[in-house]
PDB file of N, CA and C in Angstrom:
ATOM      1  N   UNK A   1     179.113-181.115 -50.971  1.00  0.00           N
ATOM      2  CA  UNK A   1     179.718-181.203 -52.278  1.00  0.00           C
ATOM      3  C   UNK A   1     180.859-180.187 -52.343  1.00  0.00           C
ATOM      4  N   UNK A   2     182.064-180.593 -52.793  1.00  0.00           N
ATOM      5  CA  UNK A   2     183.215-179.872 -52.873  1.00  0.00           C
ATOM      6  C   UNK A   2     182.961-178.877 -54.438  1.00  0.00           C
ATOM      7  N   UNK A   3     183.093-177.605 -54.526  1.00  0.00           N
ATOM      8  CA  UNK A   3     183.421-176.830 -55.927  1.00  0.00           C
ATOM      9  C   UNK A   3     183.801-175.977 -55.973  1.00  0.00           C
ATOM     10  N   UNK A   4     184.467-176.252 -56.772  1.00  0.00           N
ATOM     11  CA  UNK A   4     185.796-174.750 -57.551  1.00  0.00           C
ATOM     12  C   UNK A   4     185.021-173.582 -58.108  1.00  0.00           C
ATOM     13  N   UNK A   5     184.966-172.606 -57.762  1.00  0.00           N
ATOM     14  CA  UNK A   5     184.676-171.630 -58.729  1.00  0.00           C
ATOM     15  C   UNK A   5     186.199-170.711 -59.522  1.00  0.00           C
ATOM     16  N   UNK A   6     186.063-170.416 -60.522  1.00  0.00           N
ATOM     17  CA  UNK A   6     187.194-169.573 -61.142  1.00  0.00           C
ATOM     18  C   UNK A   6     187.059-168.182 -61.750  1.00  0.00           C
ATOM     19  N   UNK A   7     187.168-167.150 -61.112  1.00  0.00           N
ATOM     20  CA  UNK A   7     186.683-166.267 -61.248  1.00  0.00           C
ATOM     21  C   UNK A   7     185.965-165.853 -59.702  1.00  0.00           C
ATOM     22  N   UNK A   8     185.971-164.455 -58.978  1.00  0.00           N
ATOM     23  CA  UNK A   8     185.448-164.239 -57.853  1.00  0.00           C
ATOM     24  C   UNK A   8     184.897-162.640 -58.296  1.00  0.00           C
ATOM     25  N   UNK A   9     184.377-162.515 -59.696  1.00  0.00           N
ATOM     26  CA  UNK A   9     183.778-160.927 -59.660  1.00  0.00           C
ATOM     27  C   UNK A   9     181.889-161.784 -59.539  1.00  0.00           C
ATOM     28  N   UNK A  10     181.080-160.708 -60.317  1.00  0.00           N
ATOM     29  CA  UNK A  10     180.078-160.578 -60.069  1.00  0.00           C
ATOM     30  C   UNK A  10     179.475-162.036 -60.274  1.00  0.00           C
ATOM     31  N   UNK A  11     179.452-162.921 -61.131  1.00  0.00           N
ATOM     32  CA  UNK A  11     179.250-164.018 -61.514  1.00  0.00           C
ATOM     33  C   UNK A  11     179.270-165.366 -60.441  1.00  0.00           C
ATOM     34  N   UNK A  12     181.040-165.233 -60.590  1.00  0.00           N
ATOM     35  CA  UNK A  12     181.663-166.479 -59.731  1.00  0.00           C
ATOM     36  C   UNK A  12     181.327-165.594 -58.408  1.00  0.00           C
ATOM     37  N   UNK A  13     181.564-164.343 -57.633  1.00  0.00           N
ATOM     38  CA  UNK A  13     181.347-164.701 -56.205  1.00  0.00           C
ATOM     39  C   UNK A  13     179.816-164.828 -55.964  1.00  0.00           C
ATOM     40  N   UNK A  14     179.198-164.374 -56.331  1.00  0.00           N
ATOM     41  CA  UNK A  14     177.424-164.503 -56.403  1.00  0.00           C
ATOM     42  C   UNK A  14     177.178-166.287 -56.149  1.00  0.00           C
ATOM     43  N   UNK A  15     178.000-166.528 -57.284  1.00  0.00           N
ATOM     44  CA  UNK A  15     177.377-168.301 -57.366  1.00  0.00           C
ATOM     45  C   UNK A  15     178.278-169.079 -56.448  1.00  0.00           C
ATOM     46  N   UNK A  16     179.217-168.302 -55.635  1.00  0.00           N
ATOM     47  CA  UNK A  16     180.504-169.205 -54.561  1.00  0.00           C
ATOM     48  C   UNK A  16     179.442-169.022 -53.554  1.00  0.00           C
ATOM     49  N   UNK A  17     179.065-167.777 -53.274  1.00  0.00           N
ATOM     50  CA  UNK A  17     178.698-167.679 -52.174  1.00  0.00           C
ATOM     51  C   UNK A  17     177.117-168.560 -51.991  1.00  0.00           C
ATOM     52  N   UNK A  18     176.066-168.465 -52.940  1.00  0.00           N
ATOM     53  CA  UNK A  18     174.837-169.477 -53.370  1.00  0.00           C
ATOM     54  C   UNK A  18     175.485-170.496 -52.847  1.00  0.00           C
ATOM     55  N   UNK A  19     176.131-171.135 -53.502  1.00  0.00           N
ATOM     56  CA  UNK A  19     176.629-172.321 -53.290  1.00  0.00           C
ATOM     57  C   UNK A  19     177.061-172.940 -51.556  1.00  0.00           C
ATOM     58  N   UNK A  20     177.979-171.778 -51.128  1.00  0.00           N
ATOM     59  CA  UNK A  20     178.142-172.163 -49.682  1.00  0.00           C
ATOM     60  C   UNK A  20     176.925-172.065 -48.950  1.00  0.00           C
ATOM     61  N   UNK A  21     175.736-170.756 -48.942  1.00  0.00           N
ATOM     62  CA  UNK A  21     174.897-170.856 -48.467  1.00  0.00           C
ATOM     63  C   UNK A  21     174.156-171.962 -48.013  1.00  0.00           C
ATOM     64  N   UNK A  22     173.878-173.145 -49.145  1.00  0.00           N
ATOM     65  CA  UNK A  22     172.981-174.045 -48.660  1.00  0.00           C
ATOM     66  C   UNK A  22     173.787-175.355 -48.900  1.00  0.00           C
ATOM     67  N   UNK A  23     174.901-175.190 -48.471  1.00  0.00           N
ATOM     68  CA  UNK A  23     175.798-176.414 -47.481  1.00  0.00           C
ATOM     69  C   UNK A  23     176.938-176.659 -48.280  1.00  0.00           C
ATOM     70  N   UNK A  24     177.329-176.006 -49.235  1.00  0.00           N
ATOM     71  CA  UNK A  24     178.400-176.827 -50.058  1.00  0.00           C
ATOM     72  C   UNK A  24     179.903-176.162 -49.502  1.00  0.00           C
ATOM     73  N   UNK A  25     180.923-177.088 -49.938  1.00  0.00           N
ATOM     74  CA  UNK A  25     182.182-176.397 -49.498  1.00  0.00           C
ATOM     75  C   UNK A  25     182.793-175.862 -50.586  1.00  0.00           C
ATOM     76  N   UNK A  26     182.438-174.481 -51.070  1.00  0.00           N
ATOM     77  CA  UNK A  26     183.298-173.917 -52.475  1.00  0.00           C
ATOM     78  C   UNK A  26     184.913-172.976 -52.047  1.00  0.00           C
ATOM     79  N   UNK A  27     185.401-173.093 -53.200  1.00  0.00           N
ATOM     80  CA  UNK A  27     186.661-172.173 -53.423  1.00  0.00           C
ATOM     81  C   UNK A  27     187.044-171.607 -54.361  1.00  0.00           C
ATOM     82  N   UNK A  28     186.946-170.743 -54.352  1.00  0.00           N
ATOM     83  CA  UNK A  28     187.061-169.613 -55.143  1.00  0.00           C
ATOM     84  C   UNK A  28     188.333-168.992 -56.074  1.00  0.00           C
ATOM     85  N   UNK A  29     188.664-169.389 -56.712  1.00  0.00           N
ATOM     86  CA  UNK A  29     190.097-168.734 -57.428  1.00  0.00           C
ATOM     87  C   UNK A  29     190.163-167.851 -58.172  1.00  0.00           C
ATOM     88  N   UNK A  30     190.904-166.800 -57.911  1.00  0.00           N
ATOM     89  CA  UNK A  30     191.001-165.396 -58.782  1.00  0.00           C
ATOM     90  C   UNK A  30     192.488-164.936 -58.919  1.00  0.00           C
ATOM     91  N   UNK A  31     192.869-164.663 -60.257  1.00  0.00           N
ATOM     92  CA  UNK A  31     194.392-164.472 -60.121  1.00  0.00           C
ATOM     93  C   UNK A  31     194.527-162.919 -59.780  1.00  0.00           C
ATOM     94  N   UNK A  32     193.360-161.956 -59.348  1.00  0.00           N
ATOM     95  CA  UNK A  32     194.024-160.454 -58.593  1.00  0.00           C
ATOM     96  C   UNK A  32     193.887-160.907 -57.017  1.00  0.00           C
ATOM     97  N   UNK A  33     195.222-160.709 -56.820  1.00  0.00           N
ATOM     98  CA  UNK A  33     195.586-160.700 -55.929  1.00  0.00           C
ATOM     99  C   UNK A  33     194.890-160.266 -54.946  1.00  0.00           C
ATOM    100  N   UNK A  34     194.637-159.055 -55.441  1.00  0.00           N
ATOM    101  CA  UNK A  34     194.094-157.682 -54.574  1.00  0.00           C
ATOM    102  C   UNK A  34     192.752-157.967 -53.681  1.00  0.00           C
ATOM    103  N   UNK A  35     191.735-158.662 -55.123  1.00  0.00           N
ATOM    104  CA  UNK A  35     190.592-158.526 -55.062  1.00  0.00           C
ATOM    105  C   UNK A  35     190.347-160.085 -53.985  1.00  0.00           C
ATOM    106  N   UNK A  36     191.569-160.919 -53.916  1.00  0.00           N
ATOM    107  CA  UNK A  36     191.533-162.046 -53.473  1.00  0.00           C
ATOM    108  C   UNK A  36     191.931-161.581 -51.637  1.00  0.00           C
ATOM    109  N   UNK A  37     192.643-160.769 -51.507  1.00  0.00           N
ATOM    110  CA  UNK A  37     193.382-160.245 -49.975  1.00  0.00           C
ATOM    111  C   UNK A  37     192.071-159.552 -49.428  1.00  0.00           C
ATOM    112  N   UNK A  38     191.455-159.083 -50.381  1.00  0.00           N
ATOM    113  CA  UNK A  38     190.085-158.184 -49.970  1.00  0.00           C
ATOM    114  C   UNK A  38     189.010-159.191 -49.536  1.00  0.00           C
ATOM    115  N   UNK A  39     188.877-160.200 -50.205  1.00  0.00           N
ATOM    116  CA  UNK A  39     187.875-161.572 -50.144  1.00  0.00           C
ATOM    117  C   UNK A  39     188.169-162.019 -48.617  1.00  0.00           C
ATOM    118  N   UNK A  40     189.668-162.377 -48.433  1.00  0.00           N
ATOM    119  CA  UNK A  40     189.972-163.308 -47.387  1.00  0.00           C
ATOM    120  C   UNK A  40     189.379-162.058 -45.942  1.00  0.00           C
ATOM    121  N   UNK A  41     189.641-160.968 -46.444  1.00  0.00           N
ATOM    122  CA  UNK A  41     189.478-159.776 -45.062  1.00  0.00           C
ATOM    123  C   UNK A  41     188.289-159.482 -44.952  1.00  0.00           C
ATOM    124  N   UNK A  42     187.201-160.602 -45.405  1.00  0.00           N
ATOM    125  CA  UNK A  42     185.813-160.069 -45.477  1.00  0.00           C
ATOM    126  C   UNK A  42     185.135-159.110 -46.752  1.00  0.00           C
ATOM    127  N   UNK A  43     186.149-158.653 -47.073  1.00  0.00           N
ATOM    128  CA  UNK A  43     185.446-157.001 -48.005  1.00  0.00           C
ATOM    129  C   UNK A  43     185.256-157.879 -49.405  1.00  0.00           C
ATOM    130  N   UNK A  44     184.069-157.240 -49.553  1.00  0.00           N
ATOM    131  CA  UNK A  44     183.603-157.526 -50.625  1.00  0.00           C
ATOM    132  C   UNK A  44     183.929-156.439 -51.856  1.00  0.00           C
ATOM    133  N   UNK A  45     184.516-156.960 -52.911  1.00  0.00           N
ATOM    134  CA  UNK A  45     184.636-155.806 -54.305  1.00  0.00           C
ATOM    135  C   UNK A  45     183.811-155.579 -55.096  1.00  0.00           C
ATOM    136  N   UNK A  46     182.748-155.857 -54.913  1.00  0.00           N
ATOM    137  CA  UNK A  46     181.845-155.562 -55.718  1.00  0.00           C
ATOM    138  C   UNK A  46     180.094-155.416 -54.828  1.00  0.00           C
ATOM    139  N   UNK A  47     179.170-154.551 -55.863  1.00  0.00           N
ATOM    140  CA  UNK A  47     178.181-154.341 -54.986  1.00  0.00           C
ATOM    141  C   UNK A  47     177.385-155.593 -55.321  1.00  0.00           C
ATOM    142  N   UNK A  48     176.472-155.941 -54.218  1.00  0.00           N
ATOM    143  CA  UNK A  48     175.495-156.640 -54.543  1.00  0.00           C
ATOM    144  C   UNK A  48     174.829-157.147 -53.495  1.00  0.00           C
ATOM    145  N   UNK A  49     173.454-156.458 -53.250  1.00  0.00           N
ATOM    146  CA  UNK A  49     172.725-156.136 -51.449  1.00  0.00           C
ATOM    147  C   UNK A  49     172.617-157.434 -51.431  1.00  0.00           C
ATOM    148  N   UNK A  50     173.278-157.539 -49.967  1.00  0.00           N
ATOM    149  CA  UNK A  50     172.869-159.077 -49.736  1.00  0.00           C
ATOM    150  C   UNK A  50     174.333-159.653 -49.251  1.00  0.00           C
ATOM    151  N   UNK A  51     175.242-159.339 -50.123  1.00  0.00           N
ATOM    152  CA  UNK A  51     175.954-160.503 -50.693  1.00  0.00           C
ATOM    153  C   UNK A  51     177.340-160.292 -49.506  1.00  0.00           C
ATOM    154  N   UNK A  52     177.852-159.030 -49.063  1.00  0.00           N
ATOM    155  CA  UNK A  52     178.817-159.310 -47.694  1.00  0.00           C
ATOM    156  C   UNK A  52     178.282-159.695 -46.384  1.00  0.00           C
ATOM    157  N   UNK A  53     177.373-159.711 -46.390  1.00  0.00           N
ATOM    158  CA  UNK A  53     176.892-160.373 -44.620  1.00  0.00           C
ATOM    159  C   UNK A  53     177.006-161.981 -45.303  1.00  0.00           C
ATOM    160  N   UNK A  54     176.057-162.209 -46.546  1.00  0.00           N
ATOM    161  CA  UNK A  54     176.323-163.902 -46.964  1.00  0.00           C
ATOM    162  C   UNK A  54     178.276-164.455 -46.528  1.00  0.00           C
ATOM    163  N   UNK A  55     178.682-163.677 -47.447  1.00  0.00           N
ATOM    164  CA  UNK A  55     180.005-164.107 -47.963  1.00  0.00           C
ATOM    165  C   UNK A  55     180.657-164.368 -46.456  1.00  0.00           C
ATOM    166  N   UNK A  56     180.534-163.247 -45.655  1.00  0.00           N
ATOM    167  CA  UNK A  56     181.468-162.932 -44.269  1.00  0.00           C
ATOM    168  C   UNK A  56     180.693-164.037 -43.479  1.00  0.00           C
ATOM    169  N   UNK A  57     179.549-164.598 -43.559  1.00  0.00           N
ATOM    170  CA  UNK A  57     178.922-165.729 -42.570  1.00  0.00           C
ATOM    171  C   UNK A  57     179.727-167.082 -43.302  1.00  0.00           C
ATOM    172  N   UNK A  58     180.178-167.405 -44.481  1.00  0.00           N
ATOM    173  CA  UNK A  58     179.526-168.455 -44.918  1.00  0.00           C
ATOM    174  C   UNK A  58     181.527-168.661 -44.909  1.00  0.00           C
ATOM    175  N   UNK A  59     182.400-167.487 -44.953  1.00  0.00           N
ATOM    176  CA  UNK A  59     183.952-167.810 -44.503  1.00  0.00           C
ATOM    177  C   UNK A  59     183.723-168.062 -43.151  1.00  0.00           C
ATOM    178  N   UNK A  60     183.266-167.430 -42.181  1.00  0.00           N
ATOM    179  CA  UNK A  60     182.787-167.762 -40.712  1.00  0.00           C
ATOM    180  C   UNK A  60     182.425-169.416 -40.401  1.00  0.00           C
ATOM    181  N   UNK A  61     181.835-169.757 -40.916  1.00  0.00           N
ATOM    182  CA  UNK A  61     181.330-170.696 -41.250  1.00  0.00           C
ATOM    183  C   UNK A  61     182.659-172.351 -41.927  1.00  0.00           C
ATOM    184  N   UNK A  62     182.982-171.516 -42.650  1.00  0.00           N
ATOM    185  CA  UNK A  62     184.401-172.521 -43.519  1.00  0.00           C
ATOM    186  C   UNK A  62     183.751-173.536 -44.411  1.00  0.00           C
ATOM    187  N   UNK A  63     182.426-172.726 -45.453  1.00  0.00           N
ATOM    188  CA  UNK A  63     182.208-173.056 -45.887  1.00  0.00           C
ATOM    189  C   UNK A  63     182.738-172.343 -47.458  1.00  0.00           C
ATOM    190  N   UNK A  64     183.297-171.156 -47.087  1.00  0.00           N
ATOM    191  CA  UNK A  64     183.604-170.648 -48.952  1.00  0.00           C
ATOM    192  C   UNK A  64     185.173-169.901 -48.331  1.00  0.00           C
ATOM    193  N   UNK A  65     185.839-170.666 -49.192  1.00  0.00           N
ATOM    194  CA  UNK A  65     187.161-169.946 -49.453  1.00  0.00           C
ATOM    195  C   UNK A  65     188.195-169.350 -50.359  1.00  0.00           C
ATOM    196  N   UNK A  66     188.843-168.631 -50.274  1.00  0.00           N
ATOM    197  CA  UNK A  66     189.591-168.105 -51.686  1.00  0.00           C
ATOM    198  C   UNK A  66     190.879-168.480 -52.076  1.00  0.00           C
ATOM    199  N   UNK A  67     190.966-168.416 -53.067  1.00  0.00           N
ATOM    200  CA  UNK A  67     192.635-168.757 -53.123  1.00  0.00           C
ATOM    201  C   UNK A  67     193.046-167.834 -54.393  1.00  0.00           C
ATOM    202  N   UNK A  68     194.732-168.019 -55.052  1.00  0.00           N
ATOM    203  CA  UNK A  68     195.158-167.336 -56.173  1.00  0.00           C
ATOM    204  C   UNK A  68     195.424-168.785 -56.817  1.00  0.00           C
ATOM    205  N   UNK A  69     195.657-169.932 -56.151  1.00  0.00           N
ATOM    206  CA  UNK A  69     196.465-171.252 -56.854  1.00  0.00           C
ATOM    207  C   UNK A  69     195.637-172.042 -57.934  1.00  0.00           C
ATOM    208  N   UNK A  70     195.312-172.261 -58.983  1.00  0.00           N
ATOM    209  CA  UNK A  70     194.476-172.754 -59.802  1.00  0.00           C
ATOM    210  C   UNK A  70     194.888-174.625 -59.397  1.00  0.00           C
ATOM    211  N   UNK A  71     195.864-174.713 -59.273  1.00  0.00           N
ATOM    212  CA  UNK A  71     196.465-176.065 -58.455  1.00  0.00           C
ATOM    213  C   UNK A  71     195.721-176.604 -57.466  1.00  0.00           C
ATOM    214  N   UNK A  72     195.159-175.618 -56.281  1.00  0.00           N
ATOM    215  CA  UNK A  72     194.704-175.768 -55.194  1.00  0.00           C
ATOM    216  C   UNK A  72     193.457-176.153 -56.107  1.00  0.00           C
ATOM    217  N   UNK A  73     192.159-175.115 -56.368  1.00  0.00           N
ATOM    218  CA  UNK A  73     191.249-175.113 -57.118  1.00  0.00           C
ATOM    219  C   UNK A  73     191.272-175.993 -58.206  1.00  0.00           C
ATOM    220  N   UNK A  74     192.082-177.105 -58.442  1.00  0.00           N
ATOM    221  CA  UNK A  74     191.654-178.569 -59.661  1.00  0.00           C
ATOM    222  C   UNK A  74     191.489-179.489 -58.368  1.00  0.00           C
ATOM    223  N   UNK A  75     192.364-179.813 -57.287  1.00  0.00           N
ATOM    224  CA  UNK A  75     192.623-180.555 -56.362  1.00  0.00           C
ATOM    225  C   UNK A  75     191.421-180.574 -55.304  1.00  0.00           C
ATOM    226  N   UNK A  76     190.589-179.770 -55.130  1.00  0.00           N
ATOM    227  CA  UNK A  76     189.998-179.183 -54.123  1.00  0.00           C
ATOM    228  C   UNK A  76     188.400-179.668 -54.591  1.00  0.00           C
ATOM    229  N   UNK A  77     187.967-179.400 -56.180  1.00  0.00           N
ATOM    230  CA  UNK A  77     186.675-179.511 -56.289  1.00  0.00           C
ATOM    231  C   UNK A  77     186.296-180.969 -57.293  1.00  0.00           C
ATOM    232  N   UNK A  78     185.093-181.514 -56.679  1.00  0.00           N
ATOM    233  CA  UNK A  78     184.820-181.964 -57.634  1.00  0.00           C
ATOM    234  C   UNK A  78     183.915-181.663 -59.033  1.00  0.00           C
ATOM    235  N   UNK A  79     183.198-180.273 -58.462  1.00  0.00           N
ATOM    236  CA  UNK A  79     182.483-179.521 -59.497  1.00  0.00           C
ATOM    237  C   UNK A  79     183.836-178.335 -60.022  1.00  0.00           C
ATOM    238  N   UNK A  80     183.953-178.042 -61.585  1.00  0.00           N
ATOM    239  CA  UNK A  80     184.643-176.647 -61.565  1.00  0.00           C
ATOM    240  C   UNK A  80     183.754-176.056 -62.812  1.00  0.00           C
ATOM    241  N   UNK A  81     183.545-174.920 -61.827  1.00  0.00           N
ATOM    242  CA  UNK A  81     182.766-173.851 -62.782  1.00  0.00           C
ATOM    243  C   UNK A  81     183.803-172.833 -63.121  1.00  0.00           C
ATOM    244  N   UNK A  82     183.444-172.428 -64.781  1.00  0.00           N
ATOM    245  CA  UNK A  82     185.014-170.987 -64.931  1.00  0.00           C
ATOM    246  C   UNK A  82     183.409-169.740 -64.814  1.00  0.00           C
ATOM    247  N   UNK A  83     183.706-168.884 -64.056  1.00  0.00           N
ATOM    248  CA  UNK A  83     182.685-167.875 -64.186  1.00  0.00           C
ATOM    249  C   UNK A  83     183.777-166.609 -64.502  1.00  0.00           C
ATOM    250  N   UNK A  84     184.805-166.616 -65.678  1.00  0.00           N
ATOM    251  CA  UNK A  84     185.861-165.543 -66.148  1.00  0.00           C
ATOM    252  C   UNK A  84     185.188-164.117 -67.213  1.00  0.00           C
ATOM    253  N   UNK A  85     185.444-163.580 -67.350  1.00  0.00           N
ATOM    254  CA  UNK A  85     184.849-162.233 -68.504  1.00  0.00           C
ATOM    255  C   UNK A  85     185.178-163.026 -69.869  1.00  0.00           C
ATOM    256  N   UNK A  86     184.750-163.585 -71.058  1.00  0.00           N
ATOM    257  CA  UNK A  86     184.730-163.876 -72.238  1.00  0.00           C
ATOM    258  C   UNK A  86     183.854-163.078 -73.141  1.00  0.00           C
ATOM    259  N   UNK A  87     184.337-161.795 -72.784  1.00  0.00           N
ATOM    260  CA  UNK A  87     183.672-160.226 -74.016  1.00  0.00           C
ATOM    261  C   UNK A  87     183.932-161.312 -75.402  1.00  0.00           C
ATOM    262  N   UNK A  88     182.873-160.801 -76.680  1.00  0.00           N
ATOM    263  CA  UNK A  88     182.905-161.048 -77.388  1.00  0.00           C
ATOM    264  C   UNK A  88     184.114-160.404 -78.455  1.00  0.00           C
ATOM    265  N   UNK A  89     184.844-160.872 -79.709  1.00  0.00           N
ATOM    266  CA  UNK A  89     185.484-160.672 -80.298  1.00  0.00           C
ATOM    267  C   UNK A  89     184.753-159.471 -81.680  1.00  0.00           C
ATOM    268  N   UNK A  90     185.604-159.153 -82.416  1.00  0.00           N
ATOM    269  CA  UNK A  90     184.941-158.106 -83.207  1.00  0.00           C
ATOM    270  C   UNK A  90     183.784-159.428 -83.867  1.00  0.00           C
ATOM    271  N   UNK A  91     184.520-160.360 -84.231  1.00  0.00           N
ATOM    272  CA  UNK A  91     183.579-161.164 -85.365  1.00  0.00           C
ATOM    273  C   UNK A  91     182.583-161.780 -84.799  1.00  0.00           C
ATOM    274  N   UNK A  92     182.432-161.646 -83.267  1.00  0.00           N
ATOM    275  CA  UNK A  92     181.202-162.193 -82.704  1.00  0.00           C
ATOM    276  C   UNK A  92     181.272-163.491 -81.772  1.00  0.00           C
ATOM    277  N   UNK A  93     182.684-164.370 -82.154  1.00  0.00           N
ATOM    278  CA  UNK A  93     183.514-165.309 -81.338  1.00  0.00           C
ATOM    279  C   UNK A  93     183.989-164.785 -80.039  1.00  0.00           C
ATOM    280  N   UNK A  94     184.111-165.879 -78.636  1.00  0.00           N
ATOM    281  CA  UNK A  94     184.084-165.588 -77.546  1.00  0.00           C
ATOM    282  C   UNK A  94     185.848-165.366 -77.156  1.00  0.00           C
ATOM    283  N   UNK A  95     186.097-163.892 -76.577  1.00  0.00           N
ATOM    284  CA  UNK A  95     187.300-163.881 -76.656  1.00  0.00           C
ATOM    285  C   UNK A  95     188.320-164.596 -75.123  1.00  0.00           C
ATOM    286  N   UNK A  96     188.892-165.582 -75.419  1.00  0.00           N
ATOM    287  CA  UNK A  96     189.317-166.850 -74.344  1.00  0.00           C
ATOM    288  C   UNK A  96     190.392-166.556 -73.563  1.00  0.00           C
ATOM    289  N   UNK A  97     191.053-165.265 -73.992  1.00  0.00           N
ATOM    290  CA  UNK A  97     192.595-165.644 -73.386  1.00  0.00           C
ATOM    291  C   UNK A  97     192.687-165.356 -71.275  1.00  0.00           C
ATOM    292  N   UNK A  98     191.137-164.951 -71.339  1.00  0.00           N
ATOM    293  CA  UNK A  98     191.484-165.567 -69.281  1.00  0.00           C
ATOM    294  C   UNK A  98     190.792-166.052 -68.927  1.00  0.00           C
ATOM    295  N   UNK A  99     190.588-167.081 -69.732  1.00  0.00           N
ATOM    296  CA  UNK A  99     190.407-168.442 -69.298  1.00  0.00           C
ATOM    297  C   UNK A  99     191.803-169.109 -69.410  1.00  0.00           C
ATOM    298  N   UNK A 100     192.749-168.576 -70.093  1.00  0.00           N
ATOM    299  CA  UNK A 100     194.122-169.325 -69.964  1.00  0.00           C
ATOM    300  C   UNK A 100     194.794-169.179 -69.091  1.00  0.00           C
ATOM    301  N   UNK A 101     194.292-168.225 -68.285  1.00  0.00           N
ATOM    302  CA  UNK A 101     195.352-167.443 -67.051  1.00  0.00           C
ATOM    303  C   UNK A 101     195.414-168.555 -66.326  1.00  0.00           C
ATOM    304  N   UNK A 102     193.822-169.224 -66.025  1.00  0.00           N
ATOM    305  CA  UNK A 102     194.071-170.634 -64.839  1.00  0.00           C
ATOM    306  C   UNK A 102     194.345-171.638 -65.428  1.00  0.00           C
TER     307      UNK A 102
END
C-alpha cells in the first residue's frame, strides 16, 4: 500500500516508519528542510528507543522515504495522513495554519 505521511516529527515519523515496517511503501513530507536532510542521512531528530535502527532499515530497504514536495506526497500515496502540530487556540479551537503550509 502506497502512503503519504505529512509531517515527520514525533507522530508522523513513528507512524511512517510502523507503516514501512510491516510492508507498506510510505513518504514522508516535511517542509524543514533540515529535519528532512537529517531523515535522508539516516539521523533521526527526535528520541524514540527503537525508532533509528527501524527508520535506517526500512530506507535500506526502500520502503520509507522523505521528501520537502507536498506535490510529490499527493501523487505518490494513496493513503494521506496530516500528522502536523494543531496546538489549540485560546478559545479551545484547533489552530490550522500548518496544515496550510502543504
Amino acid at each position: 500500500m502506497k502512503v503519504t505521511i505529512y509531517g515527520s516529527g514525533y507522530v508522523g515519523l513513528v507512524t511512517g516508519a510502523c507503516l514501512a515496517q510491516v510492508g507498506n511503501d510510505v513518504l514522508c513530507v516535511d517542509v524543514d528542510e533540515r529535519k528532512i536532510t537529517m531523515l535522508l542521512n539516516g539521523e533521526i531528530p527526535i528520541h524514540e528507543p527503537g525508532l533509528d535502527k527501524m527508520v535506517q532499515a526500512n530506507i535500506a530497504a526502500g520502503r520509507l522515504k522523505f521528501t520537502l514536495s507536498a506535490a510529490e506526497g499527493v501523487a505518490h500515496g494513496l493513503f494521506q495522513f496530516i500528522a502536523v502540530g494543531t496546538p489549540p487556540d485560546e478559545d479551545g479551537s484547533a489552530d490550522l495554519p500548518t496544515c496550510a503550509m502543504y
